[in-house]
PDB file of N, CA and C in Angstrom:
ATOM      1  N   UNK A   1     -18.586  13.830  15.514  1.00  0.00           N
ATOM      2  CA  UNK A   1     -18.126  12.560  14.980  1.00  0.00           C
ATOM      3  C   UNK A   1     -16.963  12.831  14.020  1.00  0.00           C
ATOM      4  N   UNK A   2     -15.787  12.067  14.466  1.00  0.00           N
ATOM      5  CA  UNK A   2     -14.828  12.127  13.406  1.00  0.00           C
ATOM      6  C   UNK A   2     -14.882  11.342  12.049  1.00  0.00           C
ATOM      7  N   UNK A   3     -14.312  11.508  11.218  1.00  0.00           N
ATOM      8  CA  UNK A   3     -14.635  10.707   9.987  1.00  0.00           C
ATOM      9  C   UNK A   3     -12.508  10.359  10.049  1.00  0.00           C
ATOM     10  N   UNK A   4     -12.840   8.709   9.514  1.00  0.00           N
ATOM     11  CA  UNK A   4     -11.312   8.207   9.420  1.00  0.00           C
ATOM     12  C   UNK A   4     -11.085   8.051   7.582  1.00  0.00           C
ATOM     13  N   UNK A   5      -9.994   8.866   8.368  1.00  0.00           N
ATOM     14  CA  UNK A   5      -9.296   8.997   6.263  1.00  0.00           C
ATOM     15  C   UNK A   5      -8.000   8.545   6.748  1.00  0.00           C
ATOM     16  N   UNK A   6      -7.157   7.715   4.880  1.00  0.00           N
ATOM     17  CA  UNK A   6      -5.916   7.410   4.944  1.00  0.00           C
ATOM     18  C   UNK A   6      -5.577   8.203   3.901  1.00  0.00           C
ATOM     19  N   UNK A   7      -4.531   8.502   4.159  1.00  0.00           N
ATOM     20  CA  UNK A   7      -3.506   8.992   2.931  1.00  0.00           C
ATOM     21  C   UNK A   7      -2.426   7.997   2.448  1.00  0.00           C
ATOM     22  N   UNK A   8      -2.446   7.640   0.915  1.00  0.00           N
ATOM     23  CA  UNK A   8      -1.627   7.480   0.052  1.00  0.00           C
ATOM     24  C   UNK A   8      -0.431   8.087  -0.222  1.00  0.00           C
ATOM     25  N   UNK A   9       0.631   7.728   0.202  1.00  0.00           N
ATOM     26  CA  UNK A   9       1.680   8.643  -0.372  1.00  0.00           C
ATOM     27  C   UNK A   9       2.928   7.665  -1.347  1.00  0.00           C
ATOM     28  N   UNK A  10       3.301   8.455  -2.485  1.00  0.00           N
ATOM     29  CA  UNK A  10       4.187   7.436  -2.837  1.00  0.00           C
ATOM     30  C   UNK A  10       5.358   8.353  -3.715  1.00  0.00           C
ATOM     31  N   UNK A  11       6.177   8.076  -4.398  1.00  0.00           N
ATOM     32  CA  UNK A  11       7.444   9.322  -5.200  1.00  0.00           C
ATOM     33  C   UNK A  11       8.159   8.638  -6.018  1.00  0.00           C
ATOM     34  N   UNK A  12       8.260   8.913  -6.920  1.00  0.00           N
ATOM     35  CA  UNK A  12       9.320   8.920  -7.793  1.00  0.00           C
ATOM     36  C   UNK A  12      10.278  10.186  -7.448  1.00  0.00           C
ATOM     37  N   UNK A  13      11.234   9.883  -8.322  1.00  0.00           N
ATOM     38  CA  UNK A  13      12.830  10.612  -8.352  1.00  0.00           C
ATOM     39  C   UNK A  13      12.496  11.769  -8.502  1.00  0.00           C
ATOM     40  N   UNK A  14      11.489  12.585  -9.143  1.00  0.00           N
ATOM     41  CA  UNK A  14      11.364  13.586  -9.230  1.00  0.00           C
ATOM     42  C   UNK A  14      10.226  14.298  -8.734  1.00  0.00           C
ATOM     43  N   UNK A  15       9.195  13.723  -8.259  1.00  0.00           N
ATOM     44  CA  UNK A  15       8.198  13.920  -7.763  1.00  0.00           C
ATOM     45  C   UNK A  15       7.482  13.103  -6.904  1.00  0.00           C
ATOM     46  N   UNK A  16       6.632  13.479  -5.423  1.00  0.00           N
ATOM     47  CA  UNK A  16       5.756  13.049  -4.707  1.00  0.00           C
ATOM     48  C   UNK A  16       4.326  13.237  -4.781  1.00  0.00           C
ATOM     49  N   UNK A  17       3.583  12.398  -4.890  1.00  0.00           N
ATOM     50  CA  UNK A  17       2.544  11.884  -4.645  1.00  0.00           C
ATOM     51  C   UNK A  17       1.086  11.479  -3.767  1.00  0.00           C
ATOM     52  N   UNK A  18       0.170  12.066  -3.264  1.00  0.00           N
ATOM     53  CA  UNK A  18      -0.580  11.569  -2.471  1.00  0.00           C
ATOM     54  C   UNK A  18      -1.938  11.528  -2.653  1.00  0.00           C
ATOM     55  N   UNK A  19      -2.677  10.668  -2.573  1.00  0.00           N
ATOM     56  CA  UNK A  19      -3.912  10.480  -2.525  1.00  0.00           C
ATOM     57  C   UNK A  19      -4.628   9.995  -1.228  1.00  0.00           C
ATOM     58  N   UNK A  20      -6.127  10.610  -1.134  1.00  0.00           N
ATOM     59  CA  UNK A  20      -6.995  10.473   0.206  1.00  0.00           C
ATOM     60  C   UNK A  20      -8.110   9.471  -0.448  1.00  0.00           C
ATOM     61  N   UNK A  21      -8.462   8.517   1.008  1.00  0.00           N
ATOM     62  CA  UNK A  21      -9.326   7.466   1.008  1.00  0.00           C
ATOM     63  C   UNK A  21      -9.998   7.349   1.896  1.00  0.00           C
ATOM     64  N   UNK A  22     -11.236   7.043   2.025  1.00  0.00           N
ATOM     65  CA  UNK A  22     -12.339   6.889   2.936  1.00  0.00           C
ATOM     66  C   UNK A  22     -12.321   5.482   3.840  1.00  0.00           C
ATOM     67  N   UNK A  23     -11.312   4.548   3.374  1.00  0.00           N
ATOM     68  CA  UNK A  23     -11.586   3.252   3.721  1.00  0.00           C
ATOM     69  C   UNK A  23      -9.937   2.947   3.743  1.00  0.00           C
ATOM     70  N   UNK A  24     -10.130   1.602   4.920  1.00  0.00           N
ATOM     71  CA  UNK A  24      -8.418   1.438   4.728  1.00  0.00           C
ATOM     72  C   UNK A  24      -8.472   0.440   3.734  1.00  0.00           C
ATOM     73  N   UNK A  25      -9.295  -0.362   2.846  1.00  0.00           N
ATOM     74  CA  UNK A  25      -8.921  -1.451   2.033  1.00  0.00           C
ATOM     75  C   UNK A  25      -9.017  -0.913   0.650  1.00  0.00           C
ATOM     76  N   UNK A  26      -9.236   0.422   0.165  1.00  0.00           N
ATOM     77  CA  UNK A  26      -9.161   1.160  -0.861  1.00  0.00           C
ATOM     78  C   UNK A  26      -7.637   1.816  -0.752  1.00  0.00           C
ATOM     79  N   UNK A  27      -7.236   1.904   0.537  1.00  0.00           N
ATOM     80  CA  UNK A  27      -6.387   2.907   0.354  1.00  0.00           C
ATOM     81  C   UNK A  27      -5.105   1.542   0.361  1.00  0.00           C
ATOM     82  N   UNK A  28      -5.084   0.332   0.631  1.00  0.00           N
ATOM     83  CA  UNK A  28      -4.147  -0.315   0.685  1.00  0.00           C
ATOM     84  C   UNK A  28      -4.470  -1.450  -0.291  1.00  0.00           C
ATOM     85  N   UNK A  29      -5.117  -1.554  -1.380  1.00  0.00           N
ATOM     86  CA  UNK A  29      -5.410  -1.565  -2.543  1.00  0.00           C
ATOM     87  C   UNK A  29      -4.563  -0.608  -3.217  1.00  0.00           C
ATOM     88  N   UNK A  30      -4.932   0.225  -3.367  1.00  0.00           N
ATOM     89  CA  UNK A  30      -3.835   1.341  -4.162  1.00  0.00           C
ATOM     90  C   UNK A  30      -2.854   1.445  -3.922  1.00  0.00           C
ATOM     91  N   UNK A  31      -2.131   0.947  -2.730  1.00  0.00           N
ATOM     92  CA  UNK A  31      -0.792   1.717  -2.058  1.00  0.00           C
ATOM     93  C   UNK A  31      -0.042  -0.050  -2.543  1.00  0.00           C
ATOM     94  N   UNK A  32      -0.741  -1.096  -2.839  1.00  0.00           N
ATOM     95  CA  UNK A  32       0.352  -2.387  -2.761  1.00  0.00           C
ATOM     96  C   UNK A  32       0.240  -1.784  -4.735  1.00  0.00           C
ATOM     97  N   UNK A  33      -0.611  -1.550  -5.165  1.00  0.00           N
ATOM     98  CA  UNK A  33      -0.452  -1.420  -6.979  1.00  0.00           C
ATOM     99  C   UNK A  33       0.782  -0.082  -7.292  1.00  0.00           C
ATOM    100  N   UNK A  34       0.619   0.947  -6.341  1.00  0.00           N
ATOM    101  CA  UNK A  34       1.716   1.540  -6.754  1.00  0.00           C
ATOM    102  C   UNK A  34       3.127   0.953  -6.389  1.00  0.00           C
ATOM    103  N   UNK A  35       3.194   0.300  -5.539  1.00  0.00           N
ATOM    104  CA  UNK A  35       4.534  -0.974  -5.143  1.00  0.00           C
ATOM    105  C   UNK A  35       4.988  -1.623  -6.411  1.00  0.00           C
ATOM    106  N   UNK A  36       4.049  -2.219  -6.616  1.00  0.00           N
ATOM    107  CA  UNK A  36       3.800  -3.279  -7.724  1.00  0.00           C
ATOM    108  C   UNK A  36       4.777  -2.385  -9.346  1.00  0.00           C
ATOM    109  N   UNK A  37       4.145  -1.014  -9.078  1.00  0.00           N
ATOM    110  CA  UNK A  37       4.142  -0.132 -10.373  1.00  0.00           C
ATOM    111  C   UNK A  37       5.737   0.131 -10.302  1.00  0.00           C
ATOM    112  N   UNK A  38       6.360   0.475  -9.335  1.00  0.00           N
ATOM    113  CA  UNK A  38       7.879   0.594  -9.282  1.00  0.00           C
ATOM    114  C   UNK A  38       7.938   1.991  -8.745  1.00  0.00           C
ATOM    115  N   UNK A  39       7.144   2.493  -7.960  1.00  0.00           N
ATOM    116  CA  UNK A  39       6.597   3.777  -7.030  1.00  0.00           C
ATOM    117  C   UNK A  39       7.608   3.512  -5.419  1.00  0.00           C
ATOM    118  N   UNK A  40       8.339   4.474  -5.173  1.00  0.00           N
ATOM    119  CA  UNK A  40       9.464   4.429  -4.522  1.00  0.00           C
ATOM    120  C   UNK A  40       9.031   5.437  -3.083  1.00  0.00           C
ATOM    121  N   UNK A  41       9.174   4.602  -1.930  1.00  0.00           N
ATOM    122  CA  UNK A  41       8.941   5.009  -0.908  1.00  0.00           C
ATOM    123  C   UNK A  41       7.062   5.329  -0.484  1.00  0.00           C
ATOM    124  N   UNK A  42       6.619   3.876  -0.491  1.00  0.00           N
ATOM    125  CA  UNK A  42       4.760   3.711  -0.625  1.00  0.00           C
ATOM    126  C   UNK A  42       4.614   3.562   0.526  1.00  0.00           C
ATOM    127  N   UNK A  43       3.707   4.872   1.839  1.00  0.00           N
ATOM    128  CA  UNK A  43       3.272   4.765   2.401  1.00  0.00           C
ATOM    129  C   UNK A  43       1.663   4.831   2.623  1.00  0.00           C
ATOM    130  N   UNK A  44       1.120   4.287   3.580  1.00  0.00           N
ATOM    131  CA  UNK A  44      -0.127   4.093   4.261  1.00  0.00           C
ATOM    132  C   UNK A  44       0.079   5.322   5.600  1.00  0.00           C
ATOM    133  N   UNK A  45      -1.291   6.583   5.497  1.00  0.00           N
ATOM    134  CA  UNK A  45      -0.786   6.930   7.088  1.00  0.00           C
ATOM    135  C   UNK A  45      -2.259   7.426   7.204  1.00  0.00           C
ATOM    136  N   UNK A  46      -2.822   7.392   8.335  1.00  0.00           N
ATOM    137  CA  UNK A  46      -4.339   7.179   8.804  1.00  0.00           C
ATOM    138  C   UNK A  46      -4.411   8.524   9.540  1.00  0.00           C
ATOM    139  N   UNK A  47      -5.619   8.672   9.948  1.00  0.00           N
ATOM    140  CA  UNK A  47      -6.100   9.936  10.654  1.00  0.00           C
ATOM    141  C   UNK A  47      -5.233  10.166  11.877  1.00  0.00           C
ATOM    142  N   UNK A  48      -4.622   9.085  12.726  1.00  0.00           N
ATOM    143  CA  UNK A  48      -3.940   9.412  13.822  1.00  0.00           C
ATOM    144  C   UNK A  48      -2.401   9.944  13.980  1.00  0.00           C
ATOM    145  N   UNK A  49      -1.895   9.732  12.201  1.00  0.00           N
ATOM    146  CA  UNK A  49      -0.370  10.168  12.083  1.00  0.00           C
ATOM    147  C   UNK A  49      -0.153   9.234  11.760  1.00  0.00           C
ATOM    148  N   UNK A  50      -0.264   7.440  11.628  1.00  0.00           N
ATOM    149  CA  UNK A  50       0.576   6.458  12.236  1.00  0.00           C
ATOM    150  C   UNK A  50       1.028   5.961  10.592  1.00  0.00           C
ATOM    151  N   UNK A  51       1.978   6.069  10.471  1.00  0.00           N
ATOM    152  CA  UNK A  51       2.835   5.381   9.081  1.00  0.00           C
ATOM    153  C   UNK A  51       3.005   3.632   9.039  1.00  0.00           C
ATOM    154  N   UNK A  52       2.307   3.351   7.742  1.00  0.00           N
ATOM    155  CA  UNK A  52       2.586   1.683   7.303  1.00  0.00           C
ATOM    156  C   UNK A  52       3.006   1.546   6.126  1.00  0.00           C
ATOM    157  N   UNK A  53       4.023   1.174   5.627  1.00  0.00           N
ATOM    158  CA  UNK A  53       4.338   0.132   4.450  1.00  0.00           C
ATOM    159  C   UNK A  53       3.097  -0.641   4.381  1.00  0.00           C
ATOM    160  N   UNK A  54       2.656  -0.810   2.795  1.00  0.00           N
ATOM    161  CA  UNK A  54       1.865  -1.634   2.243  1.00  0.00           C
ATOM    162  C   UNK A  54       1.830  -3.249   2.902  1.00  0.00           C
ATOM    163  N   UNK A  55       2.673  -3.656   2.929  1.00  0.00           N
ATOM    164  CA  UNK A  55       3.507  -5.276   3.266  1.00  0.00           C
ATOM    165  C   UNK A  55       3.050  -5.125   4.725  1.00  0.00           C
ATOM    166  N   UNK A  56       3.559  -4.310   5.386  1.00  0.00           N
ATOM    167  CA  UNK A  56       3.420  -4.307   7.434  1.00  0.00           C
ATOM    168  C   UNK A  56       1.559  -4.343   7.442  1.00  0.00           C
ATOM    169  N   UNK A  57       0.876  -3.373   6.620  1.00  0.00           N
ATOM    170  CA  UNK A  57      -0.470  -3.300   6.719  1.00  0.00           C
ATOM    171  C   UNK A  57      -1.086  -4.921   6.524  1.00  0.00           C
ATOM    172  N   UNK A  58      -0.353  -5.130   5.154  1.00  0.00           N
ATOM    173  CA  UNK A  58      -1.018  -6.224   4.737  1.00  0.00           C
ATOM    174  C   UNK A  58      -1.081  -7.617   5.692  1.00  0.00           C
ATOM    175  N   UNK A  59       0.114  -7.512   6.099  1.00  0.00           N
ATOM    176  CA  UNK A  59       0.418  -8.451   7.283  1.00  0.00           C
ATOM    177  C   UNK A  59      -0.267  -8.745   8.405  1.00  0.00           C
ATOM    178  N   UNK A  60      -0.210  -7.115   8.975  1.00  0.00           N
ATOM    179  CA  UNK A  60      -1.481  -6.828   9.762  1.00  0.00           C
ATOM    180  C   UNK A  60      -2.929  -7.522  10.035  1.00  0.00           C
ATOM    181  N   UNK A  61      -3.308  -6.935   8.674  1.00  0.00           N
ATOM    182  CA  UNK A  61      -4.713  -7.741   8.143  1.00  0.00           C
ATOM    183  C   UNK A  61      -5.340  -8.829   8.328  1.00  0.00           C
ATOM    184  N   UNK A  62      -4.091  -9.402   7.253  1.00  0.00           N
ATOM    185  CA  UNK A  62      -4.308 -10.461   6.941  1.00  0.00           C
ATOM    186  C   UNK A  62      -2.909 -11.962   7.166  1.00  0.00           C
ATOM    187  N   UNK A  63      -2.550 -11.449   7.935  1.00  0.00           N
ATOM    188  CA  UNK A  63      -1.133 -12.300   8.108  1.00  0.00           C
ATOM    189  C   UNK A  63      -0.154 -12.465   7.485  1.00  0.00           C
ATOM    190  N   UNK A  64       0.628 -13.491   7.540  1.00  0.00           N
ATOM    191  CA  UNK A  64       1.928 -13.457   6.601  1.00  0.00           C
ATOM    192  C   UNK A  64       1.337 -14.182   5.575  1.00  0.00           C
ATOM    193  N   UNK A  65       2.002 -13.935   4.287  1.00  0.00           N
ATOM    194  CA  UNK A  65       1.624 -14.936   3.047  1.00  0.00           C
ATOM    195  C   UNK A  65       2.525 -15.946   3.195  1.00  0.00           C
ATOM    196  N   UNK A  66       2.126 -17.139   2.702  1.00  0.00           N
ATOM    197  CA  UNK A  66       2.652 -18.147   2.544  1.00  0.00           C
ATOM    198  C   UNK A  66       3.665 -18.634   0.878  1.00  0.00           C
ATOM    199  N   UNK A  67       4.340 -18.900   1.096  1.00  0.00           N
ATOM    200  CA  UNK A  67       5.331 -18.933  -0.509  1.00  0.00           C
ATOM    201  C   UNK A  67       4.120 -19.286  -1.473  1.00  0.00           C
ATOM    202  N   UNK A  68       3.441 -20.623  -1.043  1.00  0.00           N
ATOM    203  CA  UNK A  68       2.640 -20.717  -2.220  1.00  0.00           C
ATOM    204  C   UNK A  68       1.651 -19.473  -2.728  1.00  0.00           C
ATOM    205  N   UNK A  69       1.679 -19.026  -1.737  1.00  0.00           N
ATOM    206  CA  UNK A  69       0.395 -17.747  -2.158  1.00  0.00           C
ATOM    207  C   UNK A  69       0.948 -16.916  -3.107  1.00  0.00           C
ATOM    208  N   UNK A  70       2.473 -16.341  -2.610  1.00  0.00           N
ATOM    209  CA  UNK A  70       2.906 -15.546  -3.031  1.00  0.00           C
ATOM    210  C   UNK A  70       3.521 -15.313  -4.507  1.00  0.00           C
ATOM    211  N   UNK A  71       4.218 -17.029  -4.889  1.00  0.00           N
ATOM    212  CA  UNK A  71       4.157 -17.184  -6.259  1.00  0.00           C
ATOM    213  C   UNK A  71       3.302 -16.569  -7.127  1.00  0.00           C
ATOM    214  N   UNK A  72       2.057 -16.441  -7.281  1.00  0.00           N
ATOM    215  CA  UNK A  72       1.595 -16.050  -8.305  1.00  0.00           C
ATOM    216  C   UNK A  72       1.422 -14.336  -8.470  1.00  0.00           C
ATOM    217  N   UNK A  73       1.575 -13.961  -7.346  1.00  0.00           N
ATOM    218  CA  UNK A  73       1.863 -12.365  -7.539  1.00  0.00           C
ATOM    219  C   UNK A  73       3.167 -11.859  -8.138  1.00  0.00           C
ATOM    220  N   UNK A  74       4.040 -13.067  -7.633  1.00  0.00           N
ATOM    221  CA  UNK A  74       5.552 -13.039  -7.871  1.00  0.00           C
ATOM    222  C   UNK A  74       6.455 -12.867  -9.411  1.00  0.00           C
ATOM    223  N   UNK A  75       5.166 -13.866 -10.210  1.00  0.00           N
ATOM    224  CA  UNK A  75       5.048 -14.438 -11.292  1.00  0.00           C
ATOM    225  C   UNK A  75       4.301 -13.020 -12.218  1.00  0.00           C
ATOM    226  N   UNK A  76       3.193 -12.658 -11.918  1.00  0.00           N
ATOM    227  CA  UNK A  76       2.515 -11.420 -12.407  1.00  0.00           C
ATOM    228  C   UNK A  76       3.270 -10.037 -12.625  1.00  0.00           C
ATOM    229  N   UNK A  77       4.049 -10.230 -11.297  1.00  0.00           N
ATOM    230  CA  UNK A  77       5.187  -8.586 -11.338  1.00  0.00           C
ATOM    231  C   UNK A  77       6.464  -8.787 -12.249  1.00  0.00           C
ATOM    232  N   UNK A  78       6.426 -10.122 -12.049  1.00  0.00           N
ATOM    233  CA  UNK A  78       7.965 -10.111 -13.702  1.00  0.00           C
ATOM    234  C   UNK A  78       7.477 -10.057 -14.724  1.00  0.00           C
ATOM    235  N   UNK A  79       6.257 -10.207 -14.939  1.00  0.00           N
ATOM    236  CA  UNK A  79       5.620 -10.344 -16.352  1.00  0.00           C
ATOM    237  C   UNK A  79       5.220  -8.738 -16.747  1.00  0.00           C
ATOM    238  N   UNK A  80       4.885  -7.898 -15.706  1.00  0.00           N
ATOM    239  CA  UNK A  80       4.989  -6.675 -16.063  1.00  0.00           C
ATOM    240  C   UNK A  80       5.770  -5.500 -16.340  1.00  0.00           C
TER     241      UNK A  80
END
């Protein structure tokens, strides 16, 4: 039995980054907060190789957001 892991990857200017997850909604949980954080080049990549942007995953998921939705995240990231 295989076990499915994602990797976190994300970089700043001077350094890269990665963390392992047991679950894809932990690992894309973490991967939209380092977005959020100002973490440069945030990927999602799963046991099979396959590379996602946070946003393409999320989409995935859960579809496109709608403006109204999105306001208030919108609103939260200028405030930080």
């Amino acid at each position: 039995m295989s076990s499915v892991s994602f990797t976190v990857s994300a970089g700043t200017a001077s350094r890269n980054y990665s963390w392992q997850h047991g679950s894809l909604l932990s690992a894309l949980e973490q991967a939209l907060s380092l977005t959020t954080s100002g973490l440069s080049d945030v990927r999602i990549v799963d046991s099979e190789g396959r590379s996602h942007s946070p946003s393409a995953l999320y989409q995935r998921m859960f579809g496109p957001r709608t403006t109204d939705e999105a306001a208030p995240a919108r609103a939260r990231a200028r405030a930080a």
